[in-house]
C-alpha atoms as a PDB file:
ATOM      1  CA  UNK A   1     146.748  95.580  94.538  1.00  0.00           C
ATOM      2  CA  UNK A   2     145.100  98.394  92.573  1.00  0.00           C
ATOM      3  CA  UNK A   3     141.316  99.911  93.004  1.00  0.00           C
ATOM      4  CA  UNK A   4     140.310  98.507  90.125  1.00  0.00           C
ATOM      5  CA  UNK A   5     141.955  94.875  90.421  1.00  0.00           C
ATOM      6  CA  UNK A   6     140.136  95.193  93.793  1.00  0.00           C
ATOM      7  CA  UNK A   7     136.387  96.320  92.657  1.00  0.00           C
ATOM      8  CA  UNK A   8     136.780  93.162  90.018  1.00  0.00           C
ATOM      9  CA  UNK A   9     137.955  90.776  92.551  1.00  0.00           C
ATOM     10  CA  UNK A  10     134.736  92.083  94.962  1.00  0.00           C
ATOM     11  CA  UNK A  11     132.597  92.044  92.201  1.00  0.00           C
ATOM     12  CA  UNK A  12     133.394  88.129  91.018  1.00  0.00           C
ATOM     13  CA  UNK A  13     133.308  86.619  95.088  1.00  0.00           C
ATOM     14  CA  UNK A  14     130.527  88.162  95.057  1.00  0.00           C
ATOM     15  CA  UNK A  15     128.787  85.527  93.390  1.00  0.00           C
ATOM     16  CA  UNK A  16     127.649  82.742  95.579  1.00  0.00           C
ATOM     17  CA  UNK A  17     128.736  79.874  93.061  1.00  0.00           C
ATOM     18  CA  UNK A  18     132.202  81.367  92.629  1.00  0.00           C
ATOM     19  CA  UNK A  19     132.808  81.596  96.329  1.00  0.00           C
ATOM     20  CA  UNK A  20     131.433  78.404  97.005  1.00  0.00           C
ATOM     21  CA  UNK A  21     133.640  77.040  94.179  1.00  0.00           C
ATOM     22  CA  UNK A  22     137.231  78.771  95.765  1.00  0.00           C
ATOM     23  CA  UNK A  23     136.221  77.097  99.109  1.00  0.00           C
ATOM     24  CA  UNK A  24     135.456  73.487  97.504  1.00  0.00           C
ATOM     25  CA  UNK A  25     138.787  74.101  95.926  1.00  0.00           C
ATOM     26  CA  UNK A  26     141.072  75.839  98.595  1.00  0.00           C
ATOM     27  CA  UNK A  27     141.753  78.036  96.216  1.00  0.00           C
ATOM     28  CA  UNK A  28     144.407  80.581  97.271  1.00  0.00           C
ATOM     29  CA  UNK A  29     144.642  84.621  96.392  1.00  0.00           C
ATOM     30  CA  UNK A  30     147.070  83.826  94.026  1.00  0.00           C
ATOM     31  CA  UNK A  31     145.168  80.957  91.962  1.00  0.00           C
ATOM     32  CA  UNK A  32     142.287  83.745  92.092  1.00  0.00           C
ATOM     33  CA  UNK A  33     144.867  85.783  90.406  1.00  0.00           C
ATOM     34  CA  UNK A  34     146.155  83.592  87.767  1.00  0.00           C
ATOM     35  CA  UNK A  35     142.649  82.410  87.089  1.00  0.00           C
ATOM     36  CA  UNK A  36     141.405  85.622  87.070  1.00  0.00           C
ATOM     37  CA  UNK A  37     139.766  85.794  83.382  1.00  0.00           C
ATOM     38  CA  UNK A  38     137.824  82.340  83.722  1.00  0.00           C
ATOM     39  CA  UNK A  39     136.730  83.873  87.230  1.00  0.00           C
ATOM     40  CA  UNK A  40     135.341  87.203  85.640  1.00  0.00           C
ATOM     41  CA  UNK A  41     133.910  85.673  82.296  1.00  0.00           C
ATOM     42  CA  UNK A  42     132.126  83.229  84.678  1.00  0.00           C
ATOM     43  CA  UNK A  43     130.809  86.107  86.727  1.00  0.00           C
ATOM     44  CA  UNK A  44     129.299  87.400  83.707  1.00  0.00           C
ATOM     45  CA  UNK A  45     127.330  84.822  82.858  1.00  0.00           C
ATOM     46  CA  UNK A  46     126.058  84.194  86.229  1.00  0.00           C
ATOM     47  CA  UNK A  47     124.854  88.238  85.749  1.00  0.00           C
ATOM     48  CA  UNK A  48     123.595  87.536  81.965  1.00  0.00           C
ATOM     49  CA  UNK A  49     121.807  84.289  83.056  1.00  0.00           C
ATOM     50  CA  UNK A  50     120.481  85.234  86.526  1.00  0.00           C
ATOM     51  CA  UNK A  51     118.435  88.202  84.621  1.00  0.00           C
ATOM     52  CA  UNK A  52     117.250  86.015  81.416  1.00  0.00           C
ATOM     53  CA  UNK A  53     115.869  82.617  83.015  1.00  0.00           C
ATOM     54  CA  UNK A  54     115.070  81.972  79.381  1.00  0.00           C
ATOM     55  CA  UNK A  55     112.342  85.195  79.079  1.00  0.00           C
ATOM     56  CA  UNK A  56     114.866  86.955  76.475  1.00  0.00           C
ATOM     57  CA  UNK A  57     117.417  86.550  73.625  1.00  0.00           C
ATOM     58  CA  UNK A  58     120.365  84.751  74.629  1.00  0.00           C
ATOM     59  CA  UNK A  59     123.455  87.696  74.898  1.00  0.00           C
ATOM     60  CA  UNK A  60     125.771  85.243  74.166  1.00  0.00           C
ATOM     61  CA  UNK A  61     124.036  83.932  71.008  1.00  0.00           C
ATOM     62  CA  UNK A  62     125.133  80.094  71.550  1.00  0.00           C
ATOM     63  CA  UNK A  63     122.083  79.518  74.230  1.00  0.00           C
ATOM     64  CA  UNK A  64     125.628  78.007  76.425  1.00  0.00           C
ATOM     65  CA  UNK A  65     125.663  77.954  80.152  1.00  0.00           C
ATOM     66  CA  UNK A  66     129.153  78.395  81.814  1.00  0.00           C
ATOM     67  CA  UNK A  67     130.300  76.109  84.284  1.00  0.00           C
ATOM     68  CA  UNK A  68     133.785  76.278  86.491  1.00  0.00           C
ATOM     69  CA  UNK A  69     135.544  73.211  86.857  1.00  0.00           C
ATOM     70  CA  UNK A  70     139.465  72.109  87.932  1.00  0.00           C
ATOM     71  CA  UNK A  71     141.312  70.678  85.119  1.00  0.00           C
ATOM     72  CA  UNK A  72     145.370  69.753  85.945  1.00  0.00           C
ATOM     73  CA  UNK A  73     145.430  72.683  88.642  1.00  0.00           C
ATOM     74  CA  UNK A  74     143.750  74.897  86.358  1.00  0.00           C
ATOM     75  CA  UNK A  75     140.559  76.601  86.763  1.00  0.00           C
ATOM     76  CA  UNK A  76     138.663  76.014  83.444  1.00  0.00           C
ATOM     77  CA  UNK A  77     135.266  76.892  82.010  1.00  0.00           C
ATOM     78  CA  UNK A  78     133.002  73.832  80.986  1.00  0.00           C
ATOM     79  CA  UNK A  79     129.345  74.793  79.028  1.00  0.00           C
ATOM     80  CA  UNK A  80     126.260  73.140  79.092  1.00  0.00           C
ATOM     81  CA  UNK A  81     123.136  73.936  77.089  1.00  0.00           C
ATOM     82  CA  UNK A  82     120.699  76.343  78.384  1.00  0.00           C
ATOM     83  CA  UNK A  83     118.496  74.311  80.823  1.00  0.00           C
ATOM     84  CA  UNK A  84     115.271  77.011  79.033  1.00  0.00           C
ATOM     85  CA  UNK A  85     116.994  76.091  75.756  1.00  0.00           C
ATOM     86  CA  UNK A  86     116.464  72.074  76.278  1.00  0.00           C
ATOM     87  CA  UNK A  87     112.934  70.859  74.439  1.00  0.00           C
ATOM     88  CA  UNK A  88     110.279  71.009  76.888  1.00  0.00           C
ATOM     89  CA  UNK A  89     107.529  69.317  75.078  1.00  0.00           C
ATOM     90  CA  UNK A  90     106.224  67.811  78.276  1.00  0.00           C
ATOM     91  CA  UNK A  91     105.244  71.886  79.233  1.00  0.00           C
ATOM     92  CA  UNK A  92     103.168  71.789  75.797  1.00  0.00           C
ATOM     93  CA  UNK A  93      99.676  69.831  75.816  1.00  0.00           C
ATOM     94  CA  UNK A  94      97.834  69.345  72.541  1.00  0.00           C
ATOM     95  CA  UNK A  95      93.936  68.697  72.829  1.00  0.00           C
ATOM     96  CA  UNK A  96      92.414  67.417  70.052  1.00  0.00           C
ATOM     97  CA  UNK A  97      95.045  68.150  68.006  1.00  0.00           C
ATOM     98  CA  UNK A  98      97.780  65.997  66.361  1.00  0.00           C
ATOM     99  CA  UNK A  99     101.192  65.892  68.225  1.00  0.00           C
ATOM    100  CA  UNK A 100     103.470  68.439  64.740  1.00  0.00           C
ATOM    101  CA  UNK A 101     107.024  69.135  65.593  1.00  0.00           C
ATOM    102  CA  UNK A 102     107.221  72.485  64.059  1.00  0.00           C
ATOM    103  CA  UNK A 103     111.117  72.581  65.190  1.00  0.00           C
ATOM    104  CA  UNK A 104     112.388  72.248  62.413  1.00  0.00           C
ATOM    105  CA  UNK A 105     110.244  74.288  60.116  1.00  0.00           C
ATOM    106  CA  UNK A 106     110.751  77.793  59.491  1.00  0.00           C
ATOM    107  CA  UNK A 107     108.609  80.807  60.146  1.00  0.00           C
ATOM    108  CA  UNK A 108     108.178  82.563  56.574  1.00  0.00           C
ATOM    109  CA  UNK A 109     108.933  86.677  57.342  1.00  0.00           C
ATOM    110  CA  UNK A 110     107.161  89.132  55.239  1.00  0.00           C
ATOM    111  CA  UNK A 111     105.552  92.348  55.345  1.00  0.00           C
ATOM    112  CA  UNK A 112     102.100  90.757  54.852  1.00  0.00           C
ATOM    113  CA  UNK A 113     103.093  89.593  58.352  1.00  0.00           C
ATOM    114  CA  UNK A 114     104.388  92.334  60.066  1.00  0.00           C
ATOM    115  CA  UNK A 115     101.446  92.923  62.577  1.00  0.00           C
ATOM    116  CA  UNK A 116     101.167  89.621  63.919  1.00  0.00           C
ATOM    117  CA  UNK A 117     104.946  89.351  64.289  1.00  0.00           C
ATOM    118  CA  UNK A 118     105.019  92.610  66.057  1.00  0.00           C
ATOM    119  CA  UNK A 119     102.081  91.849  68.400  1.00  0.00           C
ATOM    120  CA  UNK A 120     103.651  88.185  69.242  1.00  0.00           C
ATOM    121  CA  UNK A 121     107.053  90.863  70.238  1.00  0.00           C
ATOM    122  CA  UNK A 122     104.923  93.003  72.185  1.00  0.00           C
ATOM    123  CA  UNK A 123     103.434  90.013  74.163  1.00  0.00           C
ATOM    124  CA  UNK A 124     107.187  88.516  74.776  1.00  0.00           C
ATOM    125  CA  UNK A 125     107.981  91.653  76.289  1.00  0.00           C
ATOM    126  CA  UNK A 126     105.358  92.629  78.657  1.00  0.00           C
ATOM    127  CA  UNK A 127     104.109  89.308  79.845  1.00  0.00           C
ATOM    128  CA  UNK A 128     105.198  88.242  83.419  1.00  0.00           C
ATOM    129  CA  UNK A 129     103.135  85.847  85.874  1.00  0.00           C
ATOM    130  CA  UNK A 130     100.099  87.599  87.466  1.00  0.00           C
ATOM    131  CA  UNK A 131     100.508  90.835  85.264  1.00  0.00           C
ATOM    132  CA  UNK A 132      97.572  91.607  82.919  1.00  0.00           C
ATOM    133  CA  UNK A 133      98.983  90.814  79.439  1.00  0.00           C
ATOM    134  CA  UNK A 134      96.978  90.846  76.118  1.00  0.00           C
ATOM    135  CA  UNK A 135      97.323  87.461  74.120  1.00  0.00           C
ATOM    136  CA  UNK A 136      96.481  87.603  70.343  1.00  0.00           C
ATOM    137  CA  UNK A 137      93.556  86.736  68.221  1.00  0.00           C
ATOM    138  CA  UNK A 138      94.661  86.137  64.658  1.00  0.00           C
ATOM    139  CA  UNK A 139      92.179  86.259  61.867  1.00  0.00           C
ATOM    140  CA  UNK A 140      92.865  85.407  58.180  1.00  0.00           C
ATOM    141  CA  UNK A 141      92.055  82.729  55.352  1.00  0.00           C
ATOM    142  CA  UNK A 142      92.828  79.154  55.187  1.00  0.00           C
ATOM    143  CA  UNK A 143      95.936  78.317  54.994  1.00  0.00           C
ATOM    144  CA  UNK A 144      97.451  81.956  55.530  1.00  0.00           C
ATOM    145  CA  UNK A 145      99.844  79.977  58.530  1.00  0.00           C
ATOM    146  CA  UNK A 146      97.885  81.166  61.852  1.00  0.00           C
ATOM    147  CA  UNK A 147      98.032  77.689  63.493  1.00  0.00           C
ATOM    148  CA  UNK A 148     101.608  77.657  62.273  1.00  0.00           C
ATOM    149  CA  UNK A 149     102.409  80.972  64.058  1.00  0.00           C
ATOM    150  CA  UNK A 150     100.818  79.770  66.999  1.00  0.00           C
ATOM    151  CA  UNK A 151     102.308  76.430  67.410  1.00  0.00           C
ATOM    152  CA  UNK A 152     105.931  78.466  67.126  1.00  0.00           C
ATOM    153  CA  UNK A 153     104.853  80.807  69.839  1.00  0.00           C
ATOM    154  CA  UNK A 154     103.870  78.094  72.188  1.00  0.00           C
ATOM    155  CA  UNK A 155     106.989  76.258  71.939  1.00  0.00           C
ATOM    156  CA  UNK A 156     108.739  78.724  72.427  1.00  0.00           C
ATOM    157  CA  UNK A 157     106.838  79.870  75.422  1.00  0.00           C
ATOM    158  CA  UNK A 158     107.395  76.047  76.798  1.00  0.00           C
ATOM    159  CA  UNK A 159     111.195  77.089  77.196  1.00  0.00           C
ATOM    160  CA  UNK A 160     110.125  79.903  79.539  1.00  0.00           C
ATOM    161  CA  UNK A 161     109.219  77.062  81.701  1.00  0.00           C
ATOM    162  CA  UNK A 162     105.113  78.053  80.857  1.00  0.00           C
ATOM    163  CA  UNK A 163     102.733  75.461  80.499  1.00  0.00           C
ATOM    164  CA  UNK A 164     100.669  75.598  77.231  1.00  0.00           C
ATOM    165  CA  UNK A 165      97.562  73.776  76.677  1.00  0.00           C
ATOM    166  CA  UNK A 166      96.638  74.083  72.600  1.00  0.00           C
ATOM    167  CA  UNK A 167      93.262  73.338  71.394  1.00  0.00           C
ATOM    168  CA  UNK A 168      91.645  72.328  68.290  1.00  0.00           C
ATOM    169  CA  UNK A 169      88.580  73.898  69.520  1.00  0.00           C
ATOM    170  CA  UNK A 170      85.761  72.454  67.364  1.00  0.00           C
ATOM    171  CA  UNK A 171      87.072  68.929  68.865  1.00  0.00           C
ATOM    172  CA  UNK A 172      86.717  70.592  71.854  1.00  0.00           C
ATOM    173  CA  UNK A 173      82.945  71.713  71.203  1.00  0.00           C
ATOM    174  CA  UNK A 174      82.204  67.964  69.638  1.00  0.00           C
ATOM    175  CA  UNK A 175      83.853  66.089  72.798  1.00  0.00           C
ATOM    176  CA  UNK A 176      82.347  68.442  75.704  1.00  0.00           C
ATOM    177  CA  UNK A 177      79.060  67.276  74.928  1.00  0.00           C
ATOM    178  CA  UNK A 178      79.619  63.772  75.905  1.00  0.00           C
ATOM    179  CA  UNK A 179      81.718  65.235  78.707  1.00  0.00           C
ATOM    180  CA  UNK A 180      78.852  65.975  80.550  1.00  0.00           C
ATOM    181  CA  UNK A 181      77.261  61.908  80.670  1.00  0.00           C
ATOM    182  CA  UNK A 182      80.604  60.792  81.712  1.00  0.00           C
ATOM    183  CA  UNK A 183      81.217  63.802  83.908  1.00  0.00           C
ATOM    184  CA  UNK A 184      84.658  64.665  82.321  1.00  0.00           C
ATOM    185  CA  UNK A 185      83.085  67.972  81.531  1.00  0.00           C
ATOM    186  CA  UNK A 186      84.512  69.656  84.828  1.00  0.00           C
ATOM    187  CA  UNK A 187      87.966  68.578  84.633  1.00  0.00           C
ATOM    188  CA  UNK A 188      88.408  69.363  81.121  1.00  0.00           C
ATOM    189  CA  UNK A 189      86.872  73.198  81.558  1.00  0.00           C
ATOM    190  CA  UNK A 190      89.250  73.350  85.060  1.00  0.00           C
ATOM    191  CA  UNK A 191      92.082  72.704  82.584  1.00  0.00           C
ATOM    192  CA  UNK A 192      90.998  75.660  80.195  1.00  0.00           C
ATOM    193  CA  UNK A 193      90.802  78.173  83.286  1.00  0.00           C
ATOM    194  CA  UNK A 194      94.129  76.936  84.690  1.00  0.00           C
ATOM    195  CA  UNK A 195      96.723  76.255  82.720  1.00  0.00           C
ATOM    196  CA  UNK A 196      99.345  79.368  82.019  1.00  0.00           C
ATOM    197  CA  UNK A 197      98.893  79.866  78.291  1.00  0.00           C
ATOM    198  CA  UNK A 198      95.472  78.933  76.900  1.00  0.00           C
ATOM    199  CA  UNK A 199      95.770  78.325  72.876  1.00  0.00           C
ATOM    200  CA  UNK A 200      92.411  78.193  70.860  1.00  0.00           C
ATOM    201  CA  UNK A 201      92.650  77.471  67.351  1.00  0.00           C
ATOM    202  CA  UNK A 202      89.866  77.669  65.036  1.00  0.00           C
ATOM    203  CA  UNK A 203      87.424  79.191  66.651  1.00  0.00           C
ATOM    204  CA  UNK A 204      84.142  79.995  64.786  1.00  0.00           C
ATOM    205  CA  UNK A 205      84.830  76.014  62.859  1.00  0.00           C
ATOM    206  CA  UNK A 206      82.442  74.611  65.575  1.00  0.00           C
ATOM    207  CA  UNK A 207      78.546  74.183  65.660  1.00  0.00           C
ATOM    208  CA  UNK A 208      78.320  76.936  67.933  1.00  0.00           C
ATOM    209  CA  UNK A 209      75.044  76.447  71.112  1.00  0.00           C
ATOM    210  CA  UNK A 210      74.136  78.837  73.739  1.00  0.00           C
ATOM    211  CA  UNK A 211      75.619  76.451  76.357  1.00  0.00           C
ATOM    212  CA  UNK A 212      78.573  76.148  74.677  1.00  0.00           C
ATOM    213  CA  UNK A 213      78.925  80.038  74.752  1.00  0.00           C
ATOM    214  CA  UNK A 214      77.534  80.820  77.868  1.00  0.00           C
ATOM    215  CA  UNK A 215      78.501  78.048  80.138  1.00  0.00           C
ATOM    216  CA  UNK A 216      81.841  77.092  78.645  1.00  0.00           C
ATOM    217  CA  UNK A 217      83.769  79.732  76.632  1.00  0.00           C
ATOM    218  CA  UNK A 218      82.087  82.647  78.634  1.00  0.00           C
ATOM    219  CA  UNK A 219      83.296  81.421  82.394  1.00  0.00           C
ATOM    220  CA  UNK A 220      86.261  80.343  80.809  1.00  0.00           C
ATOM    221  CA  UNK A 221      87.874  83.653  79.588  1.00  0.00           C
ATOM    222  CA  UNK A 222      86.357  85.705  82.306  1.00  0.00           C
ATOM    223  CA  UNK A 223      87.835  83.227  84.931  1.00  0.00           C
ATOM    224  CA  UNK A 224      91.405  83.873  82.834  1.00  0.00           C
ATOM    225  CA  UNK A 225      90.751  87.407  82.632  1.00  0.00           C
ATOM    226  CA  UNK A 226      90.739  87.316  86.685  1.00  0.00           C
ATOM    227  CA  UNK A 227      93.920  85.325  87.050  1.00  0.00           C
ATOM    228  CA  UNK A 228      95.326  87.137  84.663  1.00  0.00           C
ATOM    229  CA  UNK A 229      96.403  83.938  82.512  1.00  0.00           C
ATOM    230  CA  UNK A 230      96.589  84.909  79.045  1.00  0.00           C
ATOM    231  CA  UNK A 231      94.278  83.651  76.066  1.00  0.00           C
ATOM    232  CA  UNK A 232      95.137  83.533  72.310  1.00  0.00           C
ATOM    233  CA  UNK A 233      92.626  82.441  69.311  1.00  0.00           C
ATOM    234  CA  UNK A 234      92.996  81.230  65.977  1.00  0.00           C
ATOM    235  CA  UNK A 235      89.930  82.179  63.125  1.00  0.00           C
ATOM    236  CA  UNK A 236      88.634  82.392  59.652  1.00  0.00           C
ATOM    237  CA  UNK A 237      86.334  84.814  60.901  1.00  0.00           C
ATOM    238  CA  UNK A 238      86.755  88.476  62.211  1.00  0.00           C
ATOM    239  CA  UNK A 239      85.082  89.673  65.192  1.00  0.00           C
ATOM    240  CA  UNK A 240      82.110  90.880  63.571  1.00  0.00           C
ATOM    241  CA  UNK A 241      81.719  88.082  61.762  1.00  0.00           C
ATOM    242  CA  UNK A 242      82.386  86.090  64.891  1.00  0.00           C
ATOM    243  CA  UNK A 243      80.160  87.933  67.018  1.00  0.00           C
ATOM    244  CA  UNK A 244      77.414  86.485  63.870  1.00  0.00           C
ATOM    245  CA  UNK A 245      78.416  83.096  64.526  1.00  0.00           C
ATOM    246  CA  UNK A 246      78.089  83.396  68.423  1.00  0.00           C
ATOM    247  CA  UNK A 247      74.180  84.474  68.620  1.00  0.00           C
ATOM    248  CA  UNK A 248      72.591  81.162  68.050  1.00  0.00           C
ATOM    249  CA  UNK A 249      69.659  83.352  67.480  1.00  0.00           C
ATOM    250  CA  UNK A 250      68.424  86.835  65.996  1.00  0.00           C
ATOM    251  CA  UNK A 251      66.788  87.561  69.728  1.00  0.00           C
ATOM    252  CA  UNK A 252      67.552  90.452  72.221  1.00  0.00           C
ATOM    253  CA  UNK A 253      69.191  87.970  74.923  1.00  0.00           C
ATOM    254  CA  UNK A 254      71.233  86.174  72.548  1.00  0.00           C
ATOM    255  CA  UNK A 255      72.753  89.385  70.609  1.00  0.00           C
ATOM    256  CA  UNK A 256      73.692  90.475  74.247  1.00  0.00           C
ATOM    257  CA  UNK A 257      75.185  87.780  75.550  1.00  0.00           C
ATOM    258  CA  UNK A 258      77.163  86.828  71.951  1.00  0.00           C
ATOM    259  CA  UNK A 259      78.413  90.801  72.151  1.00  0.00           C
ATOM    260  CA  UNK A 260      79.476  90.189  75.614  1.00  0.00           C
ATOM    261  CA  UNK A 261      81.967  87.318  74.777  1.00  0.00           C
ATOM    262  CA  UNK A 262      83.281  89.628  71.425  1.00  0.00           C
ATOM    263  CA  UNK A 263      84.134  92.144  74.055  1.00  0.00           C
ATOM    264  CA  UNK A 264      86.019  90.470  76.520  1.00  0.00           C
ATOM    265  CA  UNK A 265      87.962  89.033  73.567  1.00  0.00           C
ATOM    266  CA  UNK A 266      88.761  92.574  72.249  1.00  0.00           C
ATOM    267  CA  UNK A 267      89.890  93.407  75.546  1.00  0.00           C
ATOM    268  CA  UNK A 268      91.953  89.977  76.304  1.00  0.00           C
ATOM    269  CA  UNK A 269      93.412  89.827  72.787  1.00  0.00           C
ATOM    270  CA  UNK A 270      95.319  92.179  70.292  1.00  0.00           C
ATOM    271  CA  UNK A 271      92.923  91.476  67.163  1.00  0.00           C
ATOM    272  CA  UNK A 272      95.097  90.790  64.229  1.00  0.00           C
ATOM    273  CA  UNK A 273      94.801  90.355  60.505  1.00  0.00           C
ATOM    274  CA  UNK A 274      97.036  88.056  58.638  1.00  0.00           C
ATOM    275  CA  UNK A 275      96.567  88.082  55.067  1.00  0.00           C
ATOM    276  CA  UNK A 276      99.131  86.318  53.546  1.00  0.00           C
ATOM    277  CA  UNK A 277      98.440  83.806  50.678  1.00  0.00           C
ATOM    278  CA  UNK A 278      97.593  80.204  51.257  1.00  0.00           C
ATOM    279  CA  UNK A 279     101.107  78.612  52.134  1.00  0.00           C
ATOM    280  CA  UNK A 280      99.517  75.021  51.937  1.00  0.00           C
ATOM    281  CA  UNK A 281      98.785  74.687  48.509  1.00  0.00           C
ATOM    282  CA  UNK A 282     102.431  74.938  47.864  1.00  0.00           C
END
């Protein structure tokens, strides 16, 4: 046998699963050797897939597991569908919101979008568990497609096995305040600070009130901010117009505390403007 035959042949019983396989098999050196393609292409799959779990493009472009299997003496290759490919729905929670399948609707592209499509990359690439990692708050008209956008990223983020909880959040306002007689109100807010990928959309919509601010929104992203568990908004509003809506009131305390949440959303969240034209009326 040559060096090279002999680094390939190391390099494919290597692999756990195609070592495991010869054994179940009784495979001898020379079916290794006349099976030696399905062996290697197998071997890089196992490579490919080990590194993606789901977190990145698929290099093979058909989202297709390979799987070895015995077919009349022959060793063959079978392929399955990407187990971070299948639909994970049950990973994706909607409160207050209706249950859209956005599957089969397609993202519009243009340059009127470029900045939220590049922040949504940047966030793909540098978020791992426990890591700090910026989510996104997008700001823009009615109808310019933010919940759209965000629905899109959170399925997608289901198939990287990450639970998403997404929140029509002047529901959320409306329903917290009978929370608290039937003492709901903990359970629900444990659910905001928990879960992997917190999704507010519309923020701003609600009838804001200092407790709403200070004992609910407030604990909530700075408990996030802690775990590092990322947060992404949805608005009409900018921040500073935001940061208006927040102080309930024109005094000292409330300007303070209102200025503290806009801050610890700048520093969560990549702000972004999306100005595209109102794709509803369409």
């Amino acid at each position: 046998m040559n060096t090279k035959y002999d680094d390939i042949k190391k390099k494919i019983t290597s692999k756990k699963e195609i070592l495991e396989f010869i054994k179940e098999h009784k495979l001898t050196e020379k079916d290794i050797i006349d099976n030696f393609g399905s062996f290697l292409t197998y071997a890089n799959y196992l490579g490919e897939c080990g590194k993606c779990m789901g977190k990145k493009k698929c290099v093979f472009e058909d989202y297709m597991q390979a799987k070895l299997s015995m077919e009349n003496g022959k060793v063959i290759l079978a392929y399955k569908e990407c187990p971070f490919r299948v639909n994970k729905d049950y990973l994706l929670e909607m409160l207050y919101f209706p249950e859209v399948d956005v599957e089969d609707q397609e993202l519009i592209y243009n340059n009127k979008r470029a900045n939220i499509f590049k922040a949504i990359e940047t966030f793909n690439k540098n978020y791992y568990d426990n890591i700090f990692t910026k989510g996104i708050y997008i700001h823009g008209s009615f109808g310019s497609g933010k919940t759209f956008i965000l629905l899109k990223l959170a399925k997608q983020l289901t198939k990287m096995n990450k639970t998403v909880l997404f929140v029509y959040y002047p529901d959320l306002v409306r329903n917290l305040r009978s929370a608290v007689a039937s003492g709901a109100l903990e359970g629900i807010v444990d659910k905001l600070k928990s879960v992997d990928i917190l999704m507010l959309d519309d923020i701003g919509a609600e009838n804001n009130t200092n407790f709403i601010r200070d004992d609910i929104l407030g604990p909530v992203l700075n408990y996030r901010l802690n775990a590092n568990l990322p947060v992404f908004m949805t608005s009409n509003y900018d921040l500073n117009l935001l940061r208006q809506h927040l102080n309930e009131t024109s005094s000292e305390v409330n300007t303070i505390k209102s200025d503290r949440i806009i801050e610890r959303i700048r520093y969560m969240m990549e702000v972004v403007s999306l100005t595209d034209e109102n794709h509803r009326i369409k």
